[in-house]
C-alpha atoms as a PDB file:
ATOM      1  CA  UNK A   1     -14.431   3.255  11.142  1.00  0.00           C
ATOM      2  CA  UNK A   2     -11.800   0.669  10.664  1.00  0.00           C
ATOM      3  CA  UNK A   3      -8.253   2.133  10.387  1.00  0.00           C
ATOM      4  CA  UNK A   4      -7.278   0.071   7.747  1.00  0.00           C
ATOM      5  CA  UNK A   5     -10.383   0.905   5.025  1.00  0.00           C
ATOM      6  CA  UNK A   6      -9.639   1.841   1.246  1.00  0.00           C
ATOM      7  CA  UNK A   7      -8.167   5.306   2.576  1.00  0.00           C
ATOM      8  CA  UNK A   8      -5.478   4.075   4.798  1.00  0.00           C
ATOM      9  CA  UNK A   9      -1.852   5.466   4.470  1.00  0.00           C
ATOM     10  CA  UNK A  10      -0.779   1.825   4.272  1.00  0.00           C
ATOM     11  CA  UNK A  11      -2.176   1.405   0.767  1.00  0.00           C
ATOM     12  CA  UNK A  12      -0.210   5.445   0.009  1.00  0.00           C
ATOM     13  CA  UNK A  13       2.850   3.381   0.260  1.00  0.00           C
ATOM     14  CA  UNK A  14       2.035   1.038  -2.851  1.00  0.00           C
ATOM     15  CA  UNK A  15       1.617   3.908  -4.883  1.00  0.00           C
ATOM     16  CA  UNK A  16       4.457   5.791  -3.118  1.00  0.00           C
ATOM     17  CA  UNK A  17       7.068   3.097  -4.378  1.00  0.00           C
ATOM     18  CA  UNK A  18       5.516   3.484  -8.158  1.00  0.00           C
ATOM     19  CA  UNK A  19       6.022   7.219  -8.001  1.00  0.00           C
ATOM     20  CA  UNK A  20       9.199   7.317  -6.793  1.00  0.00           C
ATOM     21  CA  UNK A  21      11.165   5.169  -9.280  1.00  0.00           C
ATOM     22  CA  UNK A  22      10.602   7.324 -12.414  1.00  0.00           C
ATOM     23  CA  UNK A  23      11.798  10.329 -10.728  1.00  0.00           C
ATOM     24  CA  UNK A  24      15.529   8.633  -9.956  1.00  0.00           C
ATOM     25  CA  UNK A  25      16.718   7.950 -13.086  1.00  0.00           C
ATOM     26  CA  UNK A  26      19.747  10.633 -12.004  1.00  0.00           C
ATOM     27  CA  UNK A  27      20.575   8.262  -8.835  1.00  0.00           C
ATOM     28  CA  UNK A  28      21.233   4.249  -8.414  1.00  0.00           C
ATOM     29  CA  UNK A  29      18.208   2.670  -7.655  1.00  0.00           C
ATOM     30  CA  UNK A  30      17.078  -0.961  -6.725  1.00  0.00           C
ATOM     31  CA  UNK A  31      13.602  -2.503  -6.874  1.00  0.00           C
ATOM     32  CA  UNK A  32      12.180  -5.610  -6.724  1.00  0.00           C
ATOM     33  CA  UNK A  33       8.911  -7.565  -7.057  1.00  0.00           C
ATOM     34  CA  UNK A  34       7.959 -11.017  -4.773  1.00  0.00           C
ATOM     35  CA  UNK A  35       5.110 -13.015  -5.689  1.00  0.00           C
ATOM     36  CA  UNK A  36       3.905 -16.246  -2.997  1.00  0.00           C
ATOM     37  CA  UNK A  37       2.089 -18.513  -2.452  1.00  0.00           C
ATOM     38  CA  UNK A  38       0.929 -21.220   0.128  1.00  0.00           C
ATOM     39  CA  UNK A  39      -1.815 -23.162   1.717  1.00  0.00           C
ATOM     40  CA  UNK A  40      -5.972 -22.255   1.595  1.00  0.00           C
ATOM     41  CA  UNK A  41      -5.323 -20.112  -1.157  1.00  0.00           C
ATOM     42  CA  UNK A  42      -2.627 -17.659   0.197  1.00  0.00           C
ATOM     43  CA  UNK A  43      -1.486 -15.152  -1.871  1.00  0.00           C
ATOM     44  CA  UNK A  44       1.500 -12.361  -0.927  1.00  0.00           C
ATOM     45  CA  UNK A  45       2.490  -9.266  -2.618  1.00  0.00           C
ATOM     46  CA  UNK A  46       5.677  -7.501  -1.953  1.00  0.00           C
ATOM     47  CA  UNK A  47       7.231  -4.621  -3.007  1.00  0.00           C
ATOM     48  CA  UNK A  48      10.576  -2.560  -2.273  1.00  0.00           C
ATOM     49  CA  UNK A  49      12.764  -0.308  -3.726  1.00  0.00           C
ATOM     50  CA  UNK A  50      16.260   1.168  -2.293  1.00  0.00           C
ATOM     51  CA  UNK A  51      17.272   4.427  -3.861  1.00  0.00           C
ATOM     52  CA  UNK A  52      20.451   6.517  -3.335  1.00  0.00           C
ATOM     53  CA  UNK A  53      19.972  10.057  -2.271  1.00  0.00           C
ATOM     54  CA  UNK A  54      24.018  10.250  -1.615  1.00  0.00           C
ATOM     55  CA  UNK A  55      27.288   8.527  -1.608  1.00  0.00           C
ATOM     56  CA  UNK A  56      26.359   7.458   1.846  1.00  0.00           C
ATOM     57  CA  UNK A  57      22.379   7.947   2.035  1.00  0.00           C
ATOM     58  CA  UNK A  58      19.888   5.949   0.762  1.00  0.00           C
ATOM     59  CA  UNK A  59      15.932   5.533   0.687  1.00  0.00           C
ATOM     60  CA  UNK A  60      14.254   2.488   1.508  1.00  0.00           C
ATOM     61  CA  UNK A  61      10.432   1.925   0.731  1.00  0.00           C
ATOM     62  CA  UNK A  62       8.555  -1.618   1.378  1.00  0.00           C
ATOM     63  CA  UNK A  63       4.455  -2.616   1.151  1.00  0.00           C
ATOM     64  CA  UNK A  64       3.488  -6.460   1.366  1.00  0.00           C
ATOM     65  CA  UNK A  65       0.452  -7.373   1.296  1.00  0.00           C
ATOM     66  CA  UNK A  66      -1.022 -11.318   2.059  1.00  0.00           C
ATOM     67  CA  UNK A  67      -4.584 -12.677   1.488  1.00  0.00           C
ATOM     68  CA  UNK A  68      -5.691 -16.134   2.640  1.00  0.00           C
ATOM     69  CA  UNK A  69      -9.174 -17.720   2.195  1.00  0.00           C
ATOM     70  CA  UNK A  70     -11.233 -17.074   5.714  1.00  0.00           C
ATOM     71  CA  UNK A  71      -9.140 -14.774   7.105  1.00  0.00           C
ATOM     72  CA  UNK A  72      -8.462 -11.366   6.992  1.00  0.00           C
ATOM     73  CA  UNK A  73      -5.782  -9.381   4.801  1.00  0.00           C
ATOM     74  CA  UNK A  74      -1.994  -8.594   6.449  1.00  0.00           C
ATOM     75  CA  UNK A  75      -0.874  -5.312   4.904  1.00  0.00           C
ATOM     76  CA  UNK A  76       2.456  -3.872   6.031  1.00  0.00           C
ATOM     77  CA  UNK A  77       4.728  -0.620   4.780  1.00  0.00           C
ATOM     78  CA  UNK A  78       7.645   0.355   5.411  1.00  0.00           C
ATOM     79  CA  UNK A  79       9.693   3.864   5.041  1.00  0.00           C
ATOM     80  CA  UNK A  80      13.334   4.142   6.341  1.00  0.00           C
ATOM     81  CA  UNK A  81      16.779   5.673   5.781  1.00  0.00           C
ATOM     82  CA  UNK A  82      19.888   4.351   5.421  1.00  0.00           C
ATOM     83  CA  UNK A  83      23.412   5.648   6.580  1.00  0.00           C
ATOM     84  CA  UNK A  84      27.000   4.501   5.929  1.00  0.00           C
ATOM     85  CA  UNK A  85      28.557   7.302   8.359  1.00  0.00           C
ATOM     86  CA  UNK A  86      32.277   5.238   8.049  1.00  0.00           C
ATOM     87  CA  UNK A  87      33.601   2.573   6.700  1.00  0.00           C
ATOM     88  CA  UNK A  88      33.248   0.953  10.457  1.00  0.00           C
ATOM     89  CA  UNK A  89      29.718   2.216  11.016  1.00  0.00           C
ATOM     90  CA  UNK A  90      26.235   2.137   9.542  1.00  0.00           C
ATOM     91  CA  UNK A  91      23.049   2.949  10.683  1.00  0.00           C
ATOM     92  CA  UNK A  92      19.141   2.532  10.137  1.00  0.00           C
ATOM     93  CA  UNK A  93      16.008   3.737  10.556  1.00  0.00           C
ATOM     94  CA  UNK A  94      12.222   2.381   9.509  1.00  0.00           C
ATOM     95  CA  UNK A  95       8.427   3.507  10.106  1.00  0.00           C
ATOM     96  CA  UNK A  96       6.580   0.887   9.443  1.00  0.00           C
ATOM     97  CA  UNK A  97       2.684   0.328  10.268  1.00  0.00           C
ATOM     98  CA  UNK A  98       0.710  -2.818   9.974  1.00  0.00           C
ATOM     99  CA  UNK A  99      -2.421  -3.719  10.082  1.00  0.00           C
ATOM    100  CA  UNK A 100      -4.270  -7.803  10.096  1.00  0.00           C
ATOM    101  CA  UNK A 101      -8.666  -6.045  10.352  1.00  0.00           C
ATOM    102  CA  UNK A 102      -8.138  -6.885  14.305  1.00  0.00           C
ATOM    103  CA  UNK A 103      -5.016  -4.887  15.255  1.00  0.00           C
ATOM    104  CA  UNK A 104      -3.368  -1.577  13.705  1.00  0.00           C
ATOM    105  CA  UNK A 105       0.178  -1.749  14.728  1.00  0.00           C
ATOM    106  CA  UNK A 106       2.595   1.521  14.209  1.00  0.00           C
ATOM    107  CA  UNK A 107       6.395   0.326  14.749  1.00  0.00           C
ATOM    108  CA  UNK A 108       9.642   2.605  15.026  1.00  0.00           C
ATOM    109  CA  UNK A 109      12.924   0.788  14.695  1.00  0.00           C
ATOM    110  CA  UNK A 110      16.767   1.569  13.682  1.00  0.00           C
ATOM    111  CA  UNK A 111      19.946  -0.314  13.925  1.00  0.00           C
ATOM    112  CA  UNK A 112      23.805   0.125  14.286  1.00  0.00           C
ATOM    113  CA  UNK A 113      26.146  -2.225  12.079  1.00  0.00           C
ATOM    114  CA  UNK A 114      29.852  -2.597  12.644  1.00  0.00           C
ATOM    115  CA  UNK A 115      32.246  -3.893  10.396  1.00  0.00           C
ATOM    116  CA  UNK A 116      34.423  -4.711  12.991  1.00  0.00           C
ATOM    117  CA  UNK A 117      36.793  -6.928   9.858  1.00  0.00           C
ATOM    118  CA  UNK A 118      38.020  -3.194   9.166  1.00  0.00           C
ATOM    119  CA  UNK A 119      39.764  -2.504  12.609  1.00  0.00           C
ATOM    120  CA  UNK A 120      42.160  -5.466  11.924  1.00  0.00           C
ATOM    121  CA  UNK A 121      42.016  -5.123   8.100  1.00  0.00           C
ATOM    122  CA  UNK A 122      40.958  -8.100   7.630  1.00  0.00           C
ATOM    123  CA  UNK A 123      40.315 -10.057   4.071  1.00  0.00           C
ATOM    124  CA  UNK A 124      37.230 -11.563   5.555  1.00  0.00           C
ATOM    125  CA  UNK A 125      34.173  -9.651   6.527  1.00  0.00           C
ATOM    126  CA  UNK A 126      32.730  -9.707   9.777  1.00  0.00           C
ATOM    127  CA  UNK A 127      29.551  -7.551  11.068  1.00  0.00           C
ATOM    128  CA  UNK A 128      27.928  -7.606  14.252  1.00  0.00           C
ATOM    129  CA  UNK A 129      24.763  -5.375  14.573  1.00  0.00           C
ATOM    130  CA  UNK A 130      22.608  -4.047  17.156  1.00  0.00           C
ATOM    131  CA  UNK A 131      18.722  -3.071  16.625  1.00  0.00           C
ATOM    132  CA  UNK A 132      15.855  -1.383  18.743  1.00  0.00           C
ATOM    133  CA  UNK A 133      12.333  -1.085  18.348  1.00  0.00           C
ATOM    134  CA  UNK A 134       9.380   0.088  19.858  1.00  0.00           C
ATOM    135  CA  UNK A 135       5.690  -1.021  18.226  1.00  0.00           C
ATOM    136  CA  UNK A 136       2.292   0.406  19.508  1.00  0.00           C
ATOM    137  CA  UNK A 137      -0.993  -1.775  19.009  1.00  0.00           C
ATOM    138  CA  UNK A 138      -4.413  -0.319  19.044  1.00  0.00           C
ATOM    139  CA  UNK A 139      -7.706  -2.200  17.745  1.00  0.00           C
ATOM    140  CA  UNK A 140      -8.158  -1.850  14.256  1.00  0.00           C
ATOM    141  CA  UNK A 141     -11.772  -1.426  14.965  1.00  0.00           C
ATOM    142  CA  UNK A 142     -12.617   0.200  18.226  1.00  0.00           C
ATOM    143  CA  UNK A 143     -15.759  -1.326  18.174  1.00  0.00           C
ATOM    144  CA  UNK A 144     -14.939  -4.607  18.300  1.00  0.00           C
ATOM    145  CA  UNK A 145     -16.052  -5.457  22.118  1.00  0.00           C
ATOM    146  CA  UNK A 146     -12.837  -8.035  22.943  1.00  0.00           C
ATOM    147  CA  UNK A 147     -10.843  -4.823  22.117  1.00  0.00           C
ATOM    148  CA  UNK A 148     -12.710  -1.819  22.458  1.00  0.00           C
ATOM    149  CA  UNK A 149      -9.805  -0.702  25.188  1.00  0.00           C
ATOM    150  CA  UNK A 150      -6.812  -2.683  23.532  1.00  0.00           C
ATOM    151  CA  UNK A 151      -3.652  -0.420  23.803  1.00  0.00           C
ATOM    152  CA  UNK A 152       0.014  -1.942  24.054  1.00  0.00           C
ATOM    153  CA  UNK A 153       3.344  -1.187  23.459  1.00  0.00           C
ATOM    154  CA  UNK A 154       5.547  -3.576  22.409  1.00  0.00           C
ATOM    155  CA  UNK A 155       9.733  -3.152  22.605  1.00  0.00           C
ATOM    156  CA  UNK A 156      12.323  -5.668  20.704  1.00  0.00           C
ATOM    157  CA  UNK A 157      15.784  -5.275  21.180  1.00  0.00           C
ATOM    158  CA  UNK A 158      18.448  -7.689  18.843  1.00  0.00           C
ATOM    159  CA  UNK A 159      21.726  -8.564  18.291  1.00  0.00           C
ATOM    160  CA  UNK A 160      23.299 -10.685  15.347  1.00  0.00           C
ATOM    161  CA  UNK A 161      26.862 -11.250  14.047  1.00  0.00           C
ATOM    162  CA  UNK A 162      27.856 -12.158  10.469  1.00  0.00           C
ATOM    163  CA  UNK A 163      30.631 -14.150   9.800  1.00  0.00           C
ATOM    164  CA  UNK A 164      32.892 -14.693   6.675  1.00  0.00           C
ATOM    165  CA  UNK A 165      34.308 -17.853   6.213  1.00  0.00           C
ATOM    166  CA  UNK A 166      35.886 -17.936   2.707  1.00  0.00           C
ATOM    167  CA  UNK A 167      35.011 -15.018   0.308  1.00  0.00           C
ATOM    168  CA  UNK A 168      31.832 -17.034  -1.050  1.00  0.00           C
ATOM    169  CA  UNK A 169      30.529 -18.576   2.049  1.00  0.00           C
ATOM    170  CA  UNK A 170      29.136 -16.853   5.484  1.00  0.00           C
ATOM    171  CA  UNK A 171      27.554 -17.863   8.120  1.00  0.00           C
ATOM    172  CA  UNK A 172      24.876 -15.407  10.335  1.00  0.00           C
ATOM    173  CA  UNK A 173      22.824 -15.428  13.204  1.00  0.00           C
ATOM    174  CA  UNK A 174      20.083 -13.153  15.451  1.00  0.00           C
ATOM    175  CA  UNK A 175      19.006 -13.290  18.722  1.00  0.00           C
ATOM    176  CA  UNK A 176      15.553 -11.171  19.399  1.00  0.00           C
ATOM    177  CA  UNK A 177      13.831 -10.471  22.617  1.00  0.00           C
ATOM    178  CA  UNK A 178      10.580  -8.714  22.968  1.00  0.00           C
ATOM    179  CA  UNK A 179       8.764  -7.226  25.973  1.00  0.00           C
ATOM    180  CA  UNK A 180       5.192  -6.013  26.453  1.00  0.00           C
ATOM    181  CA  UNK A 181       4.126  -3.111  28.818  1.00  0.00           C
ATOM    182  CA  UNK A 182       1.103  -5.188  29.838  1.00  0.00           C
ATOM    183  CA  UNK A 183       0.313  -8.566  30.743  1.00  0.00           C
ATOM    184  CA  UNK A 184      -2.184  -9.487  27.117  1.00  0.00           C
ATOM    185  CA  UNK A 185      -1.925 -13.485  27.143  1.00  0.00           C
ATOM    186  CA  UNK A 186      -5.772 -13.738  27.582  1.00  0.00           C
ATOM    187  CA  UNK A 187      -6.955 -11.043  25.099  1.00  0.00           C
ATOM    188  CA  UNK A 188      -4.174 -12.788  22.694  1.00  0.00           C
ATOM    189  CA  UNK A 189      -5.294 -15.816  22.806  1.00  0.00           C
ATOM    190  CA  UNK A 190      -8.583 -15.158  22.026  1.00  0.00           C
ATOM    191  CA  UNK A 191      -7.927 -12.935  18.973  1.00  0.00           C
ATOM    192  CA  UNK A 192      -5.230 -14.648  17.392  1.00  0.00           C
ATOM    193  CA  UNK A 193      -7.191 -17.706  16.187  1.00  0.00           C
ATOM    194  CA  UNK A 194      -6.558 -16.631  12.482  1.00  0.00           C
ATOM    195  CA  UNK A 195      -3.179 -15.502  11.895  1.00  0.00           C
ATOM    196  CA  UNK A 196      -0.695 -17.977   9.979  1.00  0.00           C
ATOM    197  CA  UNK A 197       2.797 -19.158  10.526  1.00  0.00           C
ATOM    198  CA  UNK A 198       4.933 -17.408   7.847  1.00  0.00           C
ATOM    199  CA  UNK A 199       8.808 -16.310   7.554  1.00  0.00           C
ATOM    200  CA  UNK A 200       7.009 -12.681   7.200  1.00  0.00           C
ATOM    201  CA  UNK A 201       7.978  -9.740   9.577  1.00  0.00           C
ATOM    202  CA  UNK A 202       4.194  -8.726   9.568  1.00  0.00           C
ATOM    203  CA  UNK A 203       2.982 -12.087  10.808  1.00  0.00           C
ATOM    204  CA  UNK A 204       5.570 -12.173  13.403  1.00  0.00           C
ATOM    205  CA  UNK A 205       4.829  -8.628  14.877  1.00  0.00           C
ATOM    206  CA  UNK A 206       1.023 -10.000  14.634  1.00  0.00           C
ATOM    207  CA  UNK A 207       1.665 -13.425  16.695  1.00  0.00           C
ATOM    208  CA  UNK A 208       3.159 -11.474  19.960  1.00  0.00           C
ATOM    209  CA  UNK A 209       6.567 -12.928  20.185  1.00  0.00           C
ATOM    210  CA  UNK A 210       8.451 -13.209  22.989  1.00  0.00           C
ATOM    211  CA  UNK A 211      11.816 -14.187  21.502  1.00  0.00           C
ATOM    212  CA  UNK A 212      13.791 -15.358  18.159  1.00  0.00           C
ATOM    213  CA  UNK A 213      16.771 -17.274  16.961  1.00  0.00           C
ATOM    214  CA  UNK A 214      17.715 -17.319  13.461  1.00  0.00           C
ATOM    215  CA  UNK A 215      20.723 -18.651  11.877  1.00  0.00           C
ATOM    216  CA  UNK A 216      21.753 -19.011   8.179  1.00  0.00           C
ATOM    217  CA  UNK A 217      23.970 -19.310   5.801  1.00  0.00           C
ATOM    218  CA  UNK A 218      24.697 -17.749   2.294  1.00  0.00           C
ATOM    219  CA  UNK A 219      26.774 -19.136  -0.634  1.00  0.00           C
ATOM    220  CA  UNK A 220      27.802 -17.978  -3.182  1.00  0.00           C
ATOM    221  CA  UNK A 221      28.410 -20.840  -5.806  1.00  0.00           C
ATOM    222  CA  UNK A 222      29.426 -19.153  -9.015  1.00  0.00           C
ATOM    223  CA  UNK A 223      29.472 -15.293  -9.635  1.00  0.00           C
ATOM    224  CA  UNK A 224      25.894 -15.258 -11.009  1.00  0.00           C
ATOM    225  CA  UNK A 225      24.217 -18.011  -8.593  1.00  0.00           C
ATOM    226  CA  UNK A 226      23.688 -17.346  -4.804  1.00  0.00           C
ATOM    227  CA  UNK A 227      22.220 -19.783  -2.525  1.00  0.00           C
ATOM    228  CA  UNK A 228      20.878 -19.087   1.333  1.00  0.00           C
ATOM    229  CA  UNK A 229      19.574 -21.531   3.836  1.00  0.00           C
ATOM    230  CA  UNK A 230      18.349 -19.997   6.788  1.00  0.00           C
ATOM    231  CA  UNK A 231      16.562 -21.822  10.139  1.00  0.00           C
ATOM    232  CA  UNK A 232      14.252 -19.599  12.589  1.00  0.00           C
ATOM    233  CA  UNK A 233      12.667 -20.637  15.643  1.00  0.00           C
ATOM    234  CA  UNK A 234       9.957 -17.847  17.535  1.00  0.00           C
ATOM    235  CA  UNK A 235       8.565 -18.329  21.146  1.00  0.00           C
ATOM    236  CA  UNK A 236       5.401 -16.517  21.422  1.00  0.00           C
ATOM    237  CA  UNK A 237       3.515 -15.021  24.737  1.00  0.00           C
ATOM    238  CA  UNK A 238       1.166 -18.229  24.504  1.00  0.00           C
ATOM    239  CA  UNK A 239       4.248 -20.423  24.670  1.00  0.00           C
ATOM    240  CA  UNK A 240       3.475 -21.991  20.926  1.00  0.00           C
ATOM    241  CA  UNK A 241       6.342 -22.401  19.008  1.00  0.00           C
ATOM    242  CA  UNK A 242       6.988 -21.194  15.282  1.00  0.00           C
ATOM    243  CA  UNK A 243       9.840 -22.347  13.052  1.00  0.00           C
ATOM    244  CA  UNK A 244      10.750 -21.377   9.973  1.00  0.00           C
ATOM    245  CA  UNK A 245      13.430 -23.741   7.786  1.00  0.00           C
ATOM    246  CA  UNK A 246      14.037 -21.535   4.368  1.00  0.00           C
ATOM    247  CA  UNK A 247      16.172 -21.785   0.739  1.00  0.00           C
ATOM    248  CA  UNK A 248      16.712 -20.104  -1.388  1.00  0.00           C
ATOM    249  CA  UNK A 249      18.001 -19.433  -4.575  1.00  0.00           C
ATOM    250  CA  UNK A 250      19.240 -16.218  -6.079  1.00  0.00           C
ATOM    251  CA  UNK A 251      20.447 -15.747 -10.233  1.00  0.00           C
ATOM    252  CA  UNK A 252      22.114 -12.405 -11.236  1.00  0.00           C
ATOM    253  CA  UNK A 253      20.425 -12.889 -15.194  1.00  0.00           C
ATOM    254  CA  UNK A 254      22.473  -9.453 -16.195  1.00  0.00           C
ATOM    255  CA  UNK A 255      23.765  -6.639 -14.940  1.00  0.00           C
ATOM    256  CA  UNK A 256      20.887  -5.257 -13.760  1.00  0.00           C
ATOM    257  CA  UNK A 257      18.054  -8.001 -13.475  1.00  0.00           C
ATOM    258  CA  UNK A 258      18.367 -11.006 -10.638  1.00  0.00           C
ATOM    259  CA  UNK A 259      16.000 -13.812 -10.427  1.00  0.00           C
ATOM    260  CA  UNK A 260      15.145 -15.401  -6.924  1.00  0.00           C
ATOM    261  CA  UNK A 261      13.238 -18.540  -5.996  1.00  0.00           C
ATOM    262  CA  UNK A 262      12.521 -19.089  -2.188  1.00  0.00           C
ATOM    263  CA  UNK A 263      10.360 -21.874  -0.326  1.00  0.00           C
ATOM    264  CA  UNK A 264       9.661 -21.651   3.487  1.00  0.00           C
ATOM    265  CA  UNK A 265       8.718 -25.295   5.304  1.00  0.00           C
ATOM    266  CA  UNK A 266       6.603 -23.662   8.781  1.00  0.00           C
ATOM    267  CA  UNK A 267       5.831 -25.348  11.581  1.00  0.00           C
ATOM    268  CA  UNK A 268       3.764 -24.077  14.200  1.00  0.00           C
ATOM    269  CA  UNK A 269       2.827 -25.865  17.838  1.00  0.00           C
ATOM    270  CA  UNK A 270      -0.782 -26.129  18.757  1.00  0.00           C
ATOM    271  CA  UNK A 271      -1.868 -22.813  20.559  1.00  0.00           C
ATOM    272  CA  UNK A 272      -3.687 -24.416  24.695  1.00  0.00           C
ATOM    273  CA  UNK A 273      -5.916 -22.354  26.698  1.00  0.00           C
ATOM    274  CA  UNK A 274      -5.457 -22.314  30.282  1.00  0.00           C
ATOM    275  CA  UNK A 275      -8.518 -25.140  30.325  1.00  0.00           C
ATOM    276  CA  UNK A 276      -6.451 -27.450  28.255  1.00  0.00           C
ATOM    277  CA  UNK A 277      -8.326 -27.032  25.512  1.00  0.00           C
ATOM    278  CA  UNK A 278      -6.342 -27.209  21.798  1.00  0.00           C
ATOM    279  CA  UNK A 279      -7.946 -23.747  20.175  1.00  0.00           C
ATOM    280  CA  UNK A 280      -5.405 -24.178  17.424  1.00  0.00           C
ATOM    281  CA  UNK A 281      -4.063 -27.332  16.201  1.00  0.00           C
ATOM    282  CA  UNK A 282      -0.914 -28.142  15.178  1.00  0.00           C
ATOM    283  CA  UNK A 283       0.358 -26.810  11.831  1.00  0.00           C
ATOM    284  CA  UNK A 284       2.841 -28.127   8.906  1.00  0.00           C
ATOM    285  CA  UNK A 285       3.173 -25.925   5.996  1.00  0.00           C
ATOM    286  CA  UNK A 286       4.995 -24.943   2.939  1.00  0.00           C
ATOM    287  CA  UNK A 287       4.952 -21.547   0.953  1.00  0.00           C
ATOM    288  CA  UNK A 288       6.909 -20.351  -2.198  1.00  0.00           C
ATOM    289  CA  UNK A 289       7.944 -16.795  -3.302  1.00  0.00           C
ATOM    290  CA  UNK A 290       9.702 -15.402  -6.713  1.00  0.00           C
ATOM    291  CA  UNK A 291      11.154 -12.290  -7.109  1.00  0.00           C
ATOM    292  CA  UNK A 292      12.709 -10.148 -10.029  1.00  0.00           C
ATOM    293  CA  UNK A 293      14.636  -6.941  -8.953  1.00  0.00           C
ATOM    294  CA  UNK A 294      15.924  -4.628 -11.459  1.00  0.00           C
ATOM    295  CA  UNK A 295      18.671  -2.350 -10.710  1.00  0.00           C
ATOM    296  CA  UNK A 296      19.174   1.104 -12.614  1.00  0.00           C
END
């Protein structure tokens, strides 16, 4: 039986996030909505919500889902913790599992965050944070003959540093770097035919990276109108390349309601087999997302 049928914990995390929200109405709470779309009739869903259990501990919940014509659905969820032990460190924590109909993927991950601007007291912020995390895949179907014995673990450790430059502009980058307890470039190439090239964590995890570079920026042009520009560039295992150029636009409508536009221009190289033969062309294409987040 398929891991990820009708009954799968994946889909308790949808409902999870609607249950939850109701019963916080004594603590601050943040949730927000993201519609997309993109090419061959891609649709995504995505929903999170951030919800204070202390002064210094809060709840994070997240479940995206994508559907694309031909190809099978990308579900992902997400359940974590956040800490704010001192005003120089935070830390993190996230279960996540993800699934695509080929693999099931079950990921552990956390993160330390310094703001290193408060040794120096300094007017400008600047963060640089460190992040571990160790994913397992297994065959979503364990019938499926290509990978009836698939089992891998998968480790990504990162580093990225946020800068400050006036007190409405930074600047941010990421460095991640991934290694594999198994040498999967054949299996992978023959089962990754149908994934797509989005700015998505769950399609990354899914294309077997081997490293990523991100940098950004994030301005904020008036107090109710943010803007963020962001560039991403992913090596995978099979040596194709995936690059991600996004903006963004973010509105604070209220007090408690923000609007955000987004569009994401991906590239992705054509995926070679060891023959020389092209089993994936080239790719150019462009998806949107909106998003309302209420806070209360």
């Amino acid at each position: 039986m398929p891991v990820y049928d009708k009954s799968s914990r994946l889909r308790a995390y949808a409902g999870a996030l609607l249950f939850i929200l109701p019963t916080l109405a004594s603590a601050e709470a943040y949730s927000a909505l993201s519609l997309g779309s993109g090419p061959d009739g891609y649709r995504s869903y995505a929903l999170k919500a951030d919800a204070d259990l202390s002064k210094s501990v809060q709840l994070n919940l997240d479940y995206f889902l994508a559907r694309s014509s031909g190809v099978d659905d990308v579900r992902q969820g997400g359940l974590g913790l956040s800490w704010n032990a001192t005003e120089l460190i935070s830390t993190n924590y996230r279960y996540s599992e993800t699934g695509d109909g080929i693999f099931a993927v079950k990921g552990n991950e956390g993160g330390l965050a310094f703001a290193l601007d408060t040794l120096w007291q300094g007017e400008l912020q600047t963060s640089f944070d460190l992040g571990y995390g160790s994913f397992k895949y297994k065959a979503a179907n364990p019938q499926t003959v290509a990978a009836s014995n698939f089992v891998l673990t998968q480790s990504r450790g990162s580093y990225g540093l946020s800068q400050d430059l006036t007190s409405s502009l930074t600047l941010y980058g990421s460095h991640d770097q991934y290694t594999y307890d198994r040498n999967v470039k054949a299996l992978a190439l023959f089962l990754l035919k149908r994934t797509r090239n989005t700015s998505k964590a769950a399609f990354s995890l899914l294309a077997f990276p081997d490293k990523t570079n991100t940098l950004g920026m994030n301005w904020k042009t008036t107090d109710t109108v943010q803007l963020d520009v962001s560039f991403s560039k992913t090596t995978t295992l099979l040596d194709q390349q995936l690059k991600n150029t996004m903006i963004g636009i973010d509105y604070q409508a209220g007090d408690n309601l923000n609007l955000g536009l987004a569009v994401t221009r991906s590239t992705a190289s054509a995926m070679v087999n060891n023959s020389g033969v092209t089993v994936q062309p080239e790719t150019l294409d462009n998806y949107w997302e909106v998003t309302a987040g209420w806070l209360f």
